[in-house]
PDB file of N, CA and C in Angstrom:
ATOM      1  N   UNK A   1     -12.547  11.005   2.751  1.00  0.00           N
ATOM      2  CA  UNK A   1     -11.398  11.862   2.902  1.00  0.00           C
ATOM      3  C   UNK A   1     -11.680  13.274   2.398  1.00  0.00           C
ATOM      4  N   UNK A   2     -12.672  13.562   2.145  1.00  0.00           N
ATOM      5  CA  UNK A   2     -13.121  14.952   0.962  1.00  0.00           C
ATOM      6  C   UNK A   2     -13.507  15.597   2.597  1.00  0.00           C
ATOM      7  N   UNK A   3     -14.260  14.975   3.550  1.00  0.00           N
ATOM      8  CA  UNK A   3     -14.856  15.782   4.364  1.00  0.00           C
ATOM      9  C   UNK A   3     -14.142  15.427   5.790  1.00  0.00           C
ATOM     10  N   UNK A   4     -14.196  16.401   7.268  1.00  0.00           N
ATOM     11  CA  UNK A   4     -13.154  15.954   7.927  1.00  0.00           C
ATOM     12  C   UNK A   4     -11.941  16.578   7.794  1.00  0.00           C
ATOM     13  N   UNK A   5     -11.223  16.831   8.899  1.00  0.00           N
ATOM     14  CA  UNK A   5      -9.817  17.138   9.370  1.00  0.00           C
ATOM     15  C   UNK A   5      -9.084  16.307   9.847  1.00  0.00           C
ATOM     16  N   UNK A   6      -7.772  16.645  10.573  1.00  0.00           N
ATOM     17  CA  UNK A   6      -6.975  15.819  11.203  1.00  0.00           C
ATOM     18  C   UNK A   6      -6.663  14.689  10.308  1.00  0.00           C
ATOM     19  N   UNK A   7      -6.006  13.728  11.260  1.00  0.00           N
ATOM     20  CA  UNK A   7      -5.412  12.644  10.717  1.00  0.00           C
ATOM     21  C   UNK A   7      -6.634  11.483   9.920  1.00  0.00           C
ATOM     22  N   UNK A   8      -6.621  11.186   8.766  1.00  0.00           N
ATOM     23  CA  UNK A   8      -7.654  10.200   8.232  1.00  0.00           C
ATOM     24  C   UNK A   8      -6.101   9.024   7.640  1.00  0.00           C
ATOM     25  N   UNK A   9      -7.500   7.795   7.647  1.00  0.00           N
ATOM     26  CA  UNK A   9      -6.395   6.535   6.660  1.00  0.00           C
ATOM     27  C   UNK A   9      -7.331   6.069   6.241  1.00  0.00           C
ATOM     28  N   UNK A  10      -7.080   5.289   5.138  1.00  0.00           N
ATOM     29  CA  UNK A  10      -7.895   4.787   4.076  1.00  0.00           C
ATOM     30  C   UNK A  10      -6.983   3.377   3.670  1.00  0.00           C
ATOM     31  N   UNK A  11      -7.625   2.341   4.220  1.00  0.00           N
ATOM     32  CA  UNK A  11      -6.714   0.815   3.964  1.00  0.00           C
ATOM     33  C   UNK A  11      -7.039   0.026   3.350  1.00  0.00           C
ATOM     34  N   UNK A  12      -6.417  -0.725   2.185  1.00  0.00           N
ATOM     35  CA  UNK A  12      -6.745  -2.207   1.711  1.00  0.00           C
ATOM     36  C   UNK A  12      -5.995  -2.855   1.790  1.00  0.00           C
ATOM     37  N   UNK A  13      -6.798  -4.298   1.824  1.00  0.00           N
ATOM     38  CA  UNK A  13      -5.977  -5.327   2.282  1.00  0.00           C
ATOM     39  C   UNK A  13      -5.554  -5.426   0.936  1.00  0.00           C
ATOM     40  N   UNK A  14      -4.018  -6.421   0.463  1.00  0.00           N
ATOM     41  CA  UNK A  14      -3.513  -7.110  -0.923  1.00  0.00           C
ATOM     42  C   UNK A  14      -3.051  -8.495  -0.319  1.00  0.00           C
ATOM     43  N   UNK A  15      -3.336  -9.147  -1.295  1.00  0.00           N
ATOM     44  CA  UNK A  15      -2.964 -10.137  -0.937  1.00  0.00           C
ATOM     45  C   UNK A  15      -2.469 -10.975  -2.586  1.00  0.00           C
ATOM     46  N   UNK A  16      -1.043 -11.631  -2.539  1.00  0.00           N
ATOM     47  CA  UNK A  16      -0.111 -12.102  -3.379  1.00  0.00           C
ATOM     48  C   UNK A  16      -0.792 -13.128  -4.337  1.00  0.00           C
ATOM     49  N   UNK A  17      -0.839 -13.185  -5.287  1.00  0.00           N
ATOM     50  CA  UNK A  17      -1.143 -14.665  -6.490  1.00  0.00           C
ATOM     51  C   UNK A  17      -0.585 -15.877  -5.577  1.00  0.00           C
ATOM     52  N   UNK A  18       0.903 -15.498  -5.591  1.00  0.00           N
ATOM     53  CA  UNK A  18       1.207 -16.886  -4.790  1.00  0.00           C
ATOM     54  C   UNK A  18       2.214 -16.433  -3.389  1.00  0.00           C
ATOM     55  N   UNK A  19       2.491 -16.823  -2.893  1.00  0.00           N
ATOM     56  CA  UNK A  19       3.138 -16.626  -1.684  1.00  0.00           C
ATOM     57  C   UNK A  19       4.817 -16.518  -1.552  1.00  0.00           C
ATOM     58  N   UNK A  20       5.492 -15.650  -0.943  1.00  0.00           N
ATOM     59  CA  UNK A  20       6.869 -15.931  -1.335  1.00  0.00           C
ATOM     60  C   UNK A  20       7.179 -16.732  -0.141  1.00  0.00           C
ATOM     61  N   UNK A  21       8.597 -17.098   0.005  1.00  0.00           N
ATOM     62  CA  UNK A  21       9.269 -17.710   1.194  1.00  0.00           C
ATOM     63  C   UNK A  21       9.428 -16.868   2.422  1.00  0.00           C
ATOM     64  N   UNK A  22       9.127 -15.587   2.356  1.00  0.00           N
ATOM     65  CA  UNK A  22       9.753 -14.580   3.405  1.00  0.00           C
ATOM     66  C   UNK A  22       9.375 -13.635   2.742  1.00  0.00           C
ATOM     67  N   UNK A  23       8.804 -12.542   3.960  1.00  0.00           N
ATOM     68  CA  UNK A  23       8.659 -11.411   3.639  1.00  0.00           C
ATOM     69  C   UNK A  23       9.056 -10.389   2.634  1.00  0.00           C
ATOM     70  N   UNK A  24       8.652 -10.520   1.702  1.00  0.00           N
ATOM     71  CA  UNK A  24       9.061  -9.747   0.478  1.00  0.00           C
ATOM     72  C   UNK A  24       9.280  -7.704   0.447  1.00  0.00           C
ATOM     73  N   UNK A  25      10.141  -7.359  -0.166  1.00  0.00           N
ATOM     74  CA  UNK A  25      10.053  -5.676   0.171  1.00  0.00           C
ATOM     75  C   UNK A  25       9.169  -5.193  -0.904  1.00  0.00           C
ATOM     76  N   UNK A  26       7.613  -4.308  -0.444  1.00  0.00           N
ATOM     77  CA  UNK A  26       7.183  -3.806  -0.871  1.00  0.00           C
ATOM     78  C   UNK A  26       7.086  -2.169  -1.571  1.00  0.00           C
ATOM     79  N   UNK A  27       7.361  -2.032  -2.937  1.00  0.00           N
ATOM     80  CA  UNK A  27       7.241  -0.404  -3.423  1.00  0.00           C
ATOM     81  C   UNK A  27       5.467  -0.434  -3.409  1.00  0.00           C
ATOM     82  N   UNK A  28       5.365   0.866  -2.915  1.00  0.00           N
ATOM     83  CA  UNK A  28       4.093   1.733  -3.225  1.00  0.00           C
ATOM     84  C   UNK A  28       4.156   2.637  -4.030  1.00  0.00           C
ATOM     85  N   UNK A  29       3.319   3.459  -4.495  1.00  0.00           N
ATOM     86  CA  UNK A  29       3.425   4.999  -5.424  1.00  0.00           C
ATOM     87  C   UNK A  29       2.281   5.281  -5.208  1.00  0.00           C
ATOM     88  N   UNK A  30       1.348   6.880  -5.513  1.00  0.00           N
ATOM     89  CA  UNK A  30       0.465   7.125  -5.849  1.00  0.00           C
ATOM     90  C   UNK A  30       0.771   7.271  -7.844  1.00  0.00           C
ATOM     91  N   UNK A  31      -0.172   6.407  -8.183  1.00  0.00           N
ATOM     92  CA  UNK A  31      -0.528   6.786  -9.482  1.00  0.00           C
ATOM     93  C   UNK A  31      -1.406   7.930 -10.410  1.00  0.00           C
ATOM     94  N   UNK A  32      -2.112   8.291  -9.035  1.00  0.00           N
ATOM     95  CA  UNK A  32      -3.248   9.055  -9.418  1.00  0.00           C
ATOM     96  C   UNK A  32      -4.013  10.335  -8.451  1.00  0.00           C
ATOM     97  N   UNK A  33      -3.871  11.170  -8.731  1.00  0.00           N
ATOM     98  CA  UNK A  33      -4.590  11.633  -7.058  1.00  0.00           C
ATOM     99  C   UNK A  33      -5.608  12.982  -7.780  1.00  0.00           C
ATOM    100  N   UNK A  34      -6.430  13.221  -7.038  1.00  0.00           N
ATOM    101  CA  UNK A  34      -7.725  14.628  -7.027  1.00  0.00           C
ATOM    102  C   UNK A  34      -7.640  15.095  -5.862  1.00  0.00           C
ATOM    103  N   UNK A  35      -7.133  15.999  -5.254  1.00  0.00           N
ATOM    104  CA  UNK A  35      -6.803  16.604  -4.103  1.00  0.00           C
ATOM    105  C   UNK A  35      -7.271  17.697  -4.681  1.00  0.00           C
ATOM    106  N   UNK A  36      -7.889  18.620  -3.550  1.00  0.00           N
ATOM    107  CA  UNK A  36      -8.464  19.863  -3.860  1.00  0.00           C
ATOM    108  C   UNK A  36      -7.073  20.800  -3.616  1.00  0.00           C
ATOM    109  N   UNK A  37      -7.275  21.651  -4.245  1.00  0.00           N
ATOM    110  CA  UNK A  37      -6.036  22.850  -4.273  1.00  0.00           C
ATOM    111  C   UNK A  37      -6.362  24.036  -3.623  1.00  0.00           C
ATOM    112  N   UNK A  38      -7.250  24.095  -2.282  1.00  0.00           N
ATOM    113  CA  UNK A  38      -7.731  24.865  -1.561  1.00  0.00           C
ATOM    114  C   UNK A  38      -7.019  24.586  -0.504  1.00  0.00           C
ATOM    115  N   UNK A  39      -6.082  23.386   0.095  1.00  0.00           N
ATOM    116  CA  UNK A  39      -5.366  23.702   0.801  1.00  0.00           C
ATOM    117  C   UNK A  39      -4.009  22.985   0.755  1.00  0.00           C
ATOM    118  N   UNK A  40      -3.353  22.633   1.417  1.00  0.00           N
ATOM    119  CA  UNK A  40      -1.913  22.267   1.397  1.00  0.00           C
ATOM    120  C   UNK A  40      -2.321  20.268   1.146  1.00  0.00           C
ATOM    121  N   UNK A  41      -1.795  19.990  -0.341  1.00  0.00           N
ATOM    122  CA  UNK A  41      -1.817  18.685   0.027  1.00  0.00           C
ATOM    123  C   UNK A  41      -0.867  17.587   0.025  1.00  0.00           C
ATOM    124  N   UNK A  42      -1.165  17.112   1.480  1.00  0.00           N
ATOM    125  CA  UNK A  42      -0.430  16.423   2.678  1.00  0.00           C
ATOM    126  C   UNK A  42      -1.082  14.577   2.094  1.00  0.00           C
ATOM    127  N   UNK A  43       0.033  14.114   1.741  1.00  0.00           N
ATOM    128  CA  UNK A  43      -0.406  12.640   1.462  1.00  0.00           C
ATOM    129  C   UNK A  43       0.558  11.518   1.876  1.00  0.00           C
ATOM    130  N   UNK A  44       0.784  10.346   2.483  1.00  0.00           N
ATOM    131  CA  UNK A  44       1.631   9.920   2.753  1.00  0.00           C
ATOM    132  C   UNK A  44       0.719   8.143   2.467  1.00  0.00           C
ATOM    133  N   UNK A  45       2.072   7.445   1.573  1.00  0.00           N
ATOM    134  CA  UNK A  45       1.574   5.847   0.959  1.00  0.00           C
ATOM    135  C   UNK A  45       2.442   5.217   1.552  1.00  0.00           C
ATOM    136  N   UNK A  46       1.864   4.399   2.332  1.00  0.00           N
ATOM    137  CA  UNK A  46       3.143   3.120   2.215  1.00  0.00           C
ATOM    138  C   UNK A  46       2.242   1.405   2.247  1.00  0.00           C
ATOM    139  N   UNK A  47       3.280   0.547   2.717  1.00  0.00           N
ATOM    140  CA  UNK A  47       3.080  -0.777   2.931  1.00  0.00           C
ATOM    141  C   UNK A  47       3.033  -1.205   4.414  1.00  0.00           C
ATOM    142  N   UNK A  48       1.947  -1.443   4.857  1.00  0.00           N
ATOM    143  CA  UNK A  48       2.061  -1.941   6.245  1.00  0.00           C
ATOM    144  C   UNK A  48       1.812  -2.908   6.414  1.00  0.00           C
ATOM    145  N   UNK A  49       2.107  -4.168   7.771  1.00  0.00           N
ATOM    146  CA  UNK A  49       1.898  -5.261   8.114  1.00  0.00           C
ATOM    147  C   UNK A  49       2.168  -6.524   7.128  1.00  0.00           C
ATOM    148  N   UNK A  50       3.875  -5.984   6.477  1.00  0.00           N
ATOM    149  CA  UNK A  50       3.960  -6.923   5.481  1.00  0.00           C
ATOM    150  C   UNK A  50       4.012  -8.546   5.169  1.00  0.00           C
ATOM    151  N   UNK A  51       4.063  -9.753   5.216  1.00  0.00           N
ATOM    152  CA  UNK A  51       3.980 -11.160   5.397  1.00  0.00           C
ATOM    153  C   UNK A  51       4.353 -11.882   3.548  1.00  0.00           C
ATOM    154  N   UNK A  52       4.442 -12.914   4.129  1.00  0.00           N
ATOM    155  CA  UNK A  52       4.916 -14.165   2.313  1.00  0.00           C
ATOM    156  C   UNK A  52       3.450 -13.825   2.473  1.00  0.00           C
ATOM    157  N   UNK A  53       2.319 -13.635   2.428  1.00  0.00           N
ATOM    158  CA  UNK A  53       1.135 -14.098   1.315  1.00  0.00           C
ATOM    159  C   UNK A  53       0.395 -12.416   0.928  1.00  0.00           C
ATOM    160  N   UNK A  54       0.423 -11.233   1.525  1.00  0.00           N
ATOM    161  CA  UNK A  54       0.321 -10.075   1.146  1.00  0.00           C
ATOM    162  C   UNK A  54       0.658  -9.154   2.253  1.00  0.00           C
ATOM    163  N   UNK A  55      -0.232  -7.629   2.227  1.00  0.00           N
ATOM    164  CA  UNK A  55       0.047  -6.703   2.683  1.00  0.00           C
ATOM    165  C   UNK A  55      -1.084  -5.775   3.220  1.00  0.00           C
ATOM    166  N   UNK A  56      -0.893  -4.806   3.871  1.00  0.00           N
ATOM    167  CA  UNK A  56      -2.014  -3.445   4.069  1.00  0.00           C
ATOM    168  C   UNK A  56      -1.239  -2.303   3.339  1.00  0.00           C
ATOM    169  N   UNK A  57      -1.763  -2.072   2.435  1.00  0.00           N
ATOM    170  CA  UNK A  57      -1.922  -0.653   1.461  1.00  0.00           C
ATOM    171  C   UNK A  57      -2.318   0.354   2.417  1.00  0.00           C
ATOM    172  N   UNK A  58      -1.790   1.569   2.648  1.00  0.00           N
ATOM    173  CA  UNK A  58      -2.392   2.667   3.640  1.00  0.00           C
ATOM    174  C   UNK A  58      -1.739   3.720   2.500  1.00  0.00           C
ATOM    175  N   UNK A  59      -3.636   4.523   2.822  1.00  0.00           N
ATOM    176  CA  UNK A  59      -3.328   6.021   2.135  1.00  0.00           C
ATOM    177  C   UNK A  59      -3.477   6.662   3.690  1.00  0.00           C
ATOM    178  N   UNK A  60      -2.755   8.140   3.948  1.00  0.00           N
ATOM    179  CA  UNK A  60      -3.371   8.314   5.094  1.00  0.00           C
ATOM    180  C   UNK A  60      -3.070  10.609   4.276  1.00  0.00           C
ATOM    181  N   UNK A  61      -3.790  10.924   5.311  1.00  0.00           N
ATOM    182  CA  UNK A  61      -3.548  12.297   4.713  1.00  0.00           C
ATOM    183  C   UNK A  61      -4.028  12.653   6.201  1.00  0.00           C
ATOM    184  N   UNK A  62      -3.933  14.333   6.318  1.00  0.00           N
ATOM    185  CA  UNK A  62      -4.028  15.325   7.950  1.00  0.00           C
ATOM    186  C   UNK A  62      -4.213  16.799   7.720  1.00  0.00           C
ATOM    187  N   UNK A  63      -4.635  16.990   8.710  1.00  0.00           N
ATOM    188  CA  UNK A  63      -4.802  19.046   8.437  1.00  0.00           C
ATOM    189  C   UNK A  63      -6.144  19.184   7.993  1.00  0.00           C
ATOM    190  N   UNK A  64      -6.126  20.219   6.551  1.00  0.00           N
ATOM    191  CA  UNK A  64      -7.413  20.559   6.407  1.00  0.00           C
ATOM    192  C   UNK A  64      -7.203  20.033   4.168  1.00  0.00           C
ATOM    193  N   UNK A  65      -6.392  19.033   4.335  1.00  0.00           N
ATOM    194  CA  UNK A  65      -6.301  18.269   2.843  1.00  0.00           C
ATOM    195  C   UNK A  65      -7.481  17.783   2.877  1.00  0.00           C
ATOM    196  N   UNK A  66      -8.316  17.835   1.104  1.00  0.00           N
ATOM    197  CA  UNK A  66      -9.701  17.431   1.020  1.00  0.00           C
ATOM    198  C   UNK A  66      -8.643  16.594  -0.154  1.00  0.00           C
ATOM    199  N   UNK A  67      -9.054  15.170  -0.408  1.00  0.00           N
ATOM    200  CA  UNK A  67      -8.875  13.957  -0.856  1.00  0.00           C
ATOM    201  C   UNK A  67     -10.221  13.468  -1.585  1.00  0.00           C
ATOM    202  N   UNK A  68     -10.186  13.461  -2.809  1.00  0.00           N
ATOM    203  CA  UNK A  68     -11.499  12.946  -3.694  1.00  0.00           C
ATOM    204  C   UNK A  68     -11.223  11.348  -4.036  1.00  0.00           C
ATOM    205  N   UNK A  69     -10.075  11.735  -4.318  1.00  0.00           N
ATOM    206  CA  UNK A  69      -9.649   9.807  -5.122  1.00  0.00           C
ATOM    207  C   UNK A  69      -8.452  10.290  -5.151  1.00  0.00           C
ATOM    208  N   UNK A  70      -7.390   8.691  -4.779  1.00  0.00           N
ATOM    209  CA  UNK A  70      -6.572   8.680  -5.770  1.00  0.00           C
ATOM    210  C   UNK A  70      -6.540   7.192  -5.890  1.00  0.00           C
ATOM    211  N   UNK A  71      -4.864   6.758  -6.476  1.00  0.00           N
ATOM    212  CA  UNK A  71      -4.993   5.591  -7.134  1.00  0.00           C
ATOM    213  C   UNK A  71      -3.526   5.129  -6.433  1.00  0.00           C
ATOM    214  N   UNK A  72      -3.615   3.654  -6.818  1.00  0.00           N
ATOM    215  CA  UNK A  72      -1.960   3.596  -6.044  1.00  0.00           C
ATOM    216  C   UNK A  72      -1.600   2.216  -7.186  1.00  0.00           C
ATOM    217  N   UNK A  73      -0.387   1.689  -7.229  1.00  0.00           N
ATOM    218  CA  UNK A  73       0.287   1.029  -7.741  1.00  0.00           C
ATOM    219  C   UNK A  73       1.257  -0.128  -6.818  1.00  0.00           C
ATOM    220  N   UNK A  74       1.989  -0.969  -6.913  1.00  0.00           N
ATOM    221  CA  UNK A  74       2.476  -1.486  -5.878  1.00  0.00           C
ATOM    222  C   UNK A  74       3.008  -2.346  -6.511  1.00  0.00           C
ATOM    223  N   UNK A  75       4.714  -2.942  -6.094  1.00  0.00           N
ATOM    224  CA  UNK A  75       5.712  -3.917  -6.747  1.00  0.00           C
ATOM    225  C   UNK A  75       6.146  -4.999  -5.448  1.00  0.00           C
ATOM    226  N   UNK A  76       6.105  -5.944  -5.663  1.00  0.00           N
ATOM    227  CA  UNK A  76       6.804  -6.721  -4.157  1.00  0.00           C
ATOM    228  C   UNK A  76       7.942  -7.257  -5.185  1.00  0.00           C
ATOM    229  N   UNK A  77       8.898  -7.741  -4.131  1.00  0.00           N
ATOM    230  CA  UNK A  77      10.131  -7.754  -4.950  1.00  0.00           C
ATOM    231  C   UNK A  77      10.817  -9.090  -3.371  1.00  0.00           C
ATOM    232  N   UNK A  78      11.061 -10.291  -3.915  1.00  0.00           N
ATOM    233  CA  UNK A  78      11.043 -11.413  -3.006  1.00  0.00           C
ATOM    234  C   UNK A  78      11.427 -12.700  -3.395  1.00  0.00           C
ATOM    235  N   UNK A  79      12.008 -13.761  -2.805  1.00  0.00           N
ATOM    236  CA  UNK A  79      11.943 -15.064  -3.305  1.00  0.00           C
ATOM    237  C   UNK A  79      10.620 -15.481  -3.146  1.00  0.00           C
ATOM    238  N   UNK A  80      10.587 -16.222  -4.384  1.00  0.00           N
ATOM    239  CA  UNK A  80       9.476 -17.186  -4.510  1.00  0.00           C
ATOM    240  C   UNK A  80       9.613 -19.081  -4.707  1.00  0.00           C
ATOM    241  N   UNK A  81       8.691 -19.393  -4.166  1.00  0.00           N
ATOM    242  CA  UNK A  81       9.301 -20.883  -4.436  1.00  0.00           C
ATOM    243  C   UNK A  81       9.320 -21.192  -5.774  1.00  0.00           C
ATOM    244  N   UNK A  82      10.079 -22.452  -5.683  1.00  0.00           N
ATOM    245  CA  UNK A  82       9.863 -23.015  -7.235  1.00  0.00           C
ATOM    246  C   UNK A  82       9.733 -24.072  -7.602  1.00  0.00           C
ATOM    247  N   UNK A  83       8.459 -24.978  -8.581  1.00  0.00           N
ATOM    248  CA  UNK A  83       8.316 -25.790  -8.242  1.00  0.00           C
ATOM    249  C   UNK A  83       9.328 -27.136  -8.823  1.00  0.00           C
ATOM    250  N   UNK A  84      10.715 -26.980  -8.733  1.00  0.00           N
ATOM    251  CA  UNK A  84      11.693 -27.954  -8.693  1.00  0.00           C
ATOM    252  C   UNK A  84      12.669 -28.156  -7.304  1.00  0.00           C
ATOM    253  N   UNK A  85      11.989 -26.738  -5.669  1.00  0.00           N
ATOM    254  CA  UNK A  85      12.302 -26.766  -4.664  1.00  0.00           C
ATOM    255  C   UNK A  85      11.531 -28.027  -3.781  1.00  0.00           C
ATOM    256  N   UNK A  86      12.556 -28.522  -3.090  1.00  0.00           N
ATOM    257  CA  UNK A  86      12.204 -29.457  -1.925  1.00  0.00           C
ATOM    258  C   UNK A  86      12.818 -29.657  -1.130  1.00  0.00           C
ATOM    259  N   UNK A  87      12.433 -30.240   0.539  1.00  0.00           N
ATOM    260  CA  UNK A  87      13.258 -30.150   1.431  1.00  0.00           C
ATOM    261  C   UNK A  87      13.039 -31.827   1.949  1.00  0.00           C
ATOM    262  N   UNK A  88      14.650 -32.080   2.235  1.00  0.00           N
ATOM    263  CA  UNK A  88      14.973 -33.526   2.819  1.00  0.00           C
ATOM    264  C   UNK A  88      14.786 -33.292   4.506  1.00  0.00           C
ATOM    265  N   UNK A  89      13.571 -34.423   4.897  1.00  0.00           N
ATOM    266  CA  UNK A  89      13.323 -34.161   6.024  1.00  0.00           C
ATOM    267  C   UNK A  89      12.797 -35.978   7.048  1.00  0.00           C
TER     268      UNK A  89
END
């Protein structure tokens, strides 16, 4: 992301300890960032392709933003099973 224009993304996969019942709502943040201050910096975090067992983390940035590192953080917020749940079947 340091070198390069236009639109860049930068993705990791996450994936949950344990799994919820349903798609859980994911917070993102940047925690951390080194962006050069030579030009306008353009950063945008979210959660993509969310599911019960994890997620895609996307950094993405555009223009002429130079990107060294940053850092991100992330909360899912969801039912989870429990193990006194069962279903009569």
């Amino acid at each position: 992301m340091w070198t390069g224009e236009g639109p860049r993304v930068e993705a990791q996969q996450v994936q949950f300890d344990e799994p919820f019942i349903e798609p859980p709502v994911v917070h993102v943040s940047l925690t951390m960032w080194d962006i050069d201050c030579g030009a306008n910096q353009r950063a945008d975090i979210r959660a993509a392709n969310v599911t019960e067992t994890g997620f895609e983390l996307q950094f993405r940035t555009w223009g002429d933003t130079r990107v060294a590192r940053v850092r991100a953080s992330w909360m899912a917020i969801g039912p989870l099973r429990h193990h006194d749940d069962w279903e009569v079947g």
